[in-house]
Protein backbone atom coordinates (compact mmCIF):
# COMPACT_ATOMS: atom_id res chain seq x y z
CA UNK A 1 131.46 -48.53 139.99
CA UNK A 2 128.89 -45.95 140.96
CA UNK A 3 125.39 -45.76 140.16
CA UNK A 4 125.49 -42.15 139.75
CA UNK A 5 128.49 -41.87 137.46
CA UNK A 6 126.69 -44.23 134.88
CA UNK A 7 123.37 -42.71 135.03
CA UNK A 8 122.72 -40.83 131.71
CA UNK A 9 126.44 -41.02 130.53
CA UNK A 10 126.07 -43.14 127.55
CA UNK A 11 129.63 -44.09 127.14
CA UNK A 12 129.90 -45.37 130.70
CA UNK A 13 126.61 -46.77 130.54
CA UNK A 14 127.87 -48.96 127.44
CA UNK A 15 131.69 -49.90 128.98
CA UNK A 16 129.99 -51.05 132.04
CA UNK A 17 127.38 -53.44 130.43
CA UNK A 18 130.27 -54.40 128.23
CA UNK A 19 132.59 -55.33 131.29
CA UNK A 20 130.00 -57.01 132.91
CA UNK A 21 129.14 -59.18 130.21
CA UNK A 22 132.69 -60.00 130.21
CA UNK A 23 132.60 -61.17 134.09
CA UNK A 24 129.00 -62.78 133.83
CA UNK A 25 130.91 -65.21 131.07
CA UNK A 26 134.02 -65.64 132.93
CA UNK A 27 132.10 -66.57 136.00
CA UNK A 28 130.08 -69.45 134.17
CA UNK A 29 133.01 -70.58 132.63
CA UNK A 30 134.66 -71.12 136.08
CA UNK A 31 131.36 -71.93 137.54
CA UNK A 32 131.24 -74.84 134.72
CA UNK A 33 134.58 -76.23 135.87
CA UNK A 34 133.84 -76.07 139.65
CA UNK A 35 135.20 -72.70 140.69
CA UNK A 36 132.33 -70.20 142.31
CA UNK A 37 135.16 -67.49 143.80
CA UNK A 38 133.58 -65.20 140.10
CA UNK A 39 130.06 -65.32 141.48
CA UNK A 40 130.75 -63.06 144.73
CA UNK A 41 130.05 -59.48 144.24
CA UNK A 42 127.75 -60.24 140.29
CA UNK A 43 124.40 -59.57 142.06
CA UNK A 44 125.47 -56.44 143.18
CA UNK A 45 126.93 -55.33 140.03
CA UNK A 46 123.92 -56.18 138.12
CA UNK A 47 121.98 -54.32 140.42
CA UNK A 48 124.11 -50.91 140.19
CA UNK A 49 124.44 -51.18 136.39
CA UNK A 50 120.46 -52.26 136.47
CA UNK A 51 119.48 -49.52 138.81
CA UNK A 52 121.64 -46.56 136.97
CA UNK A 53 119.90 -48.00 133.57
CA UNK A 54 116.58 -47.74 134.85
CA UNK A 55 117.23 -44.09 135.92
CA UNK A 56 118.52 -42.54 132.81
CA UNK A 57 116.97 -40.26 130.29
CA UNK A 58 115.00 -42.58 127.94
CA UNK A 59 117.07 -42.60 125.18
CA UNK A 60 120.15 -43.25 126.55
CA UNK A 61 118.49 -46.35 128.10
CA UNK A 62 117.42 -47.39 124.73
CA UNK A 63 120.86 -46.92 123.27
CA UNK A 64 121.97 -49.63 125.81
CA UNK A 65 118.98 -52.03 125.27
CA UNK A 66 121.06 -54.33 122.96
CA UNK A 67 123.49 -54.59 125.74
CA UNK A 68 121.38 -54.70 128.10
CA UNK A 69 119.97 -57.82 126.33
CA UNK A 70 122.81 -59.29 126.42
CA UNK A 71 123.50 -59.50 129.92
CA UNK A 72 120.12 -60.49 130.66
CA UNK A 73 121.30 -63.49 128.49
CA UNK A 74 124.65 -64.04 130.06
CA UNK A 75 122.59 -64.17 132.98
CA UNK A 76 120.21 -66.63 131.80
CA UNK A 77 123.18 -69.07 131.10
CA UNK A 78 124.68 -68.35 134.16
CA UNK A 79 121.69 -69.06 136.36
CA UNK A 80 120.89 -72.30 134.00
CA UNK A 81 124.78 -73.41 134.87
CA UNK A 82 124.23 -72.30 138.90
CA UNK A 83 121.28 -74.84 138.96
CA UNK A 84 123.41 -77.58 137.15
CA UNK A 85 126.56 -76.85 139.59
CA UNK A 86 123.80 -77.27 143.07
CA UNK A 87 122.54 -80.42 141.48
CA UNK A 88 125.63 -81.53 141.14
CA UNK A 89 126.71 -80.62 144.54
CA UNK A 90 124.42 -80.87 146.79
């Protein structure tokens, strides 16, 4: 995944959020049961998808905005799940 070959295409734009969604809820499902291998490489495809969103024409970034809330989401649960696994764990 490339910044540059999301940024103000539409269609990528959306399969991209839509596959990342996917992996943000995979990884807190595994991260719920103990298994943090999903977790390596998220942060930097949030921040590609993020960055190419940011950079598009503005109304191809607001045709993603129900997406993009979405993932925010996914990542809100994730991050609440992270915290729950370190307590946890040490």
């Amino acid at each position: 995944m490339n910044e540059n070959d999301l940024r103000n295409n539409k269609e990528a734009l959306q399969a991209a959020l839509k596959d990342l969604i996917k992996m943000l809820k995979e990884a807190t499902d595994k991260l719920i049961i103990g298994d943090i291998s999903e977790l390596e490489g998220l942060d930097g495809t949030v921040n590609i998808v993020c960055m190419a969103v940011e950079k598009s024409e503005p109304e191809i970034a607001k045709a993603v905005e129900p997406l993009m809330a979405e993932m925010i989401a996914s990542l809100e649960i994730l991050a609440r799940e992270l915290r729950v696994f370190q307590e946890q764990n040490g």
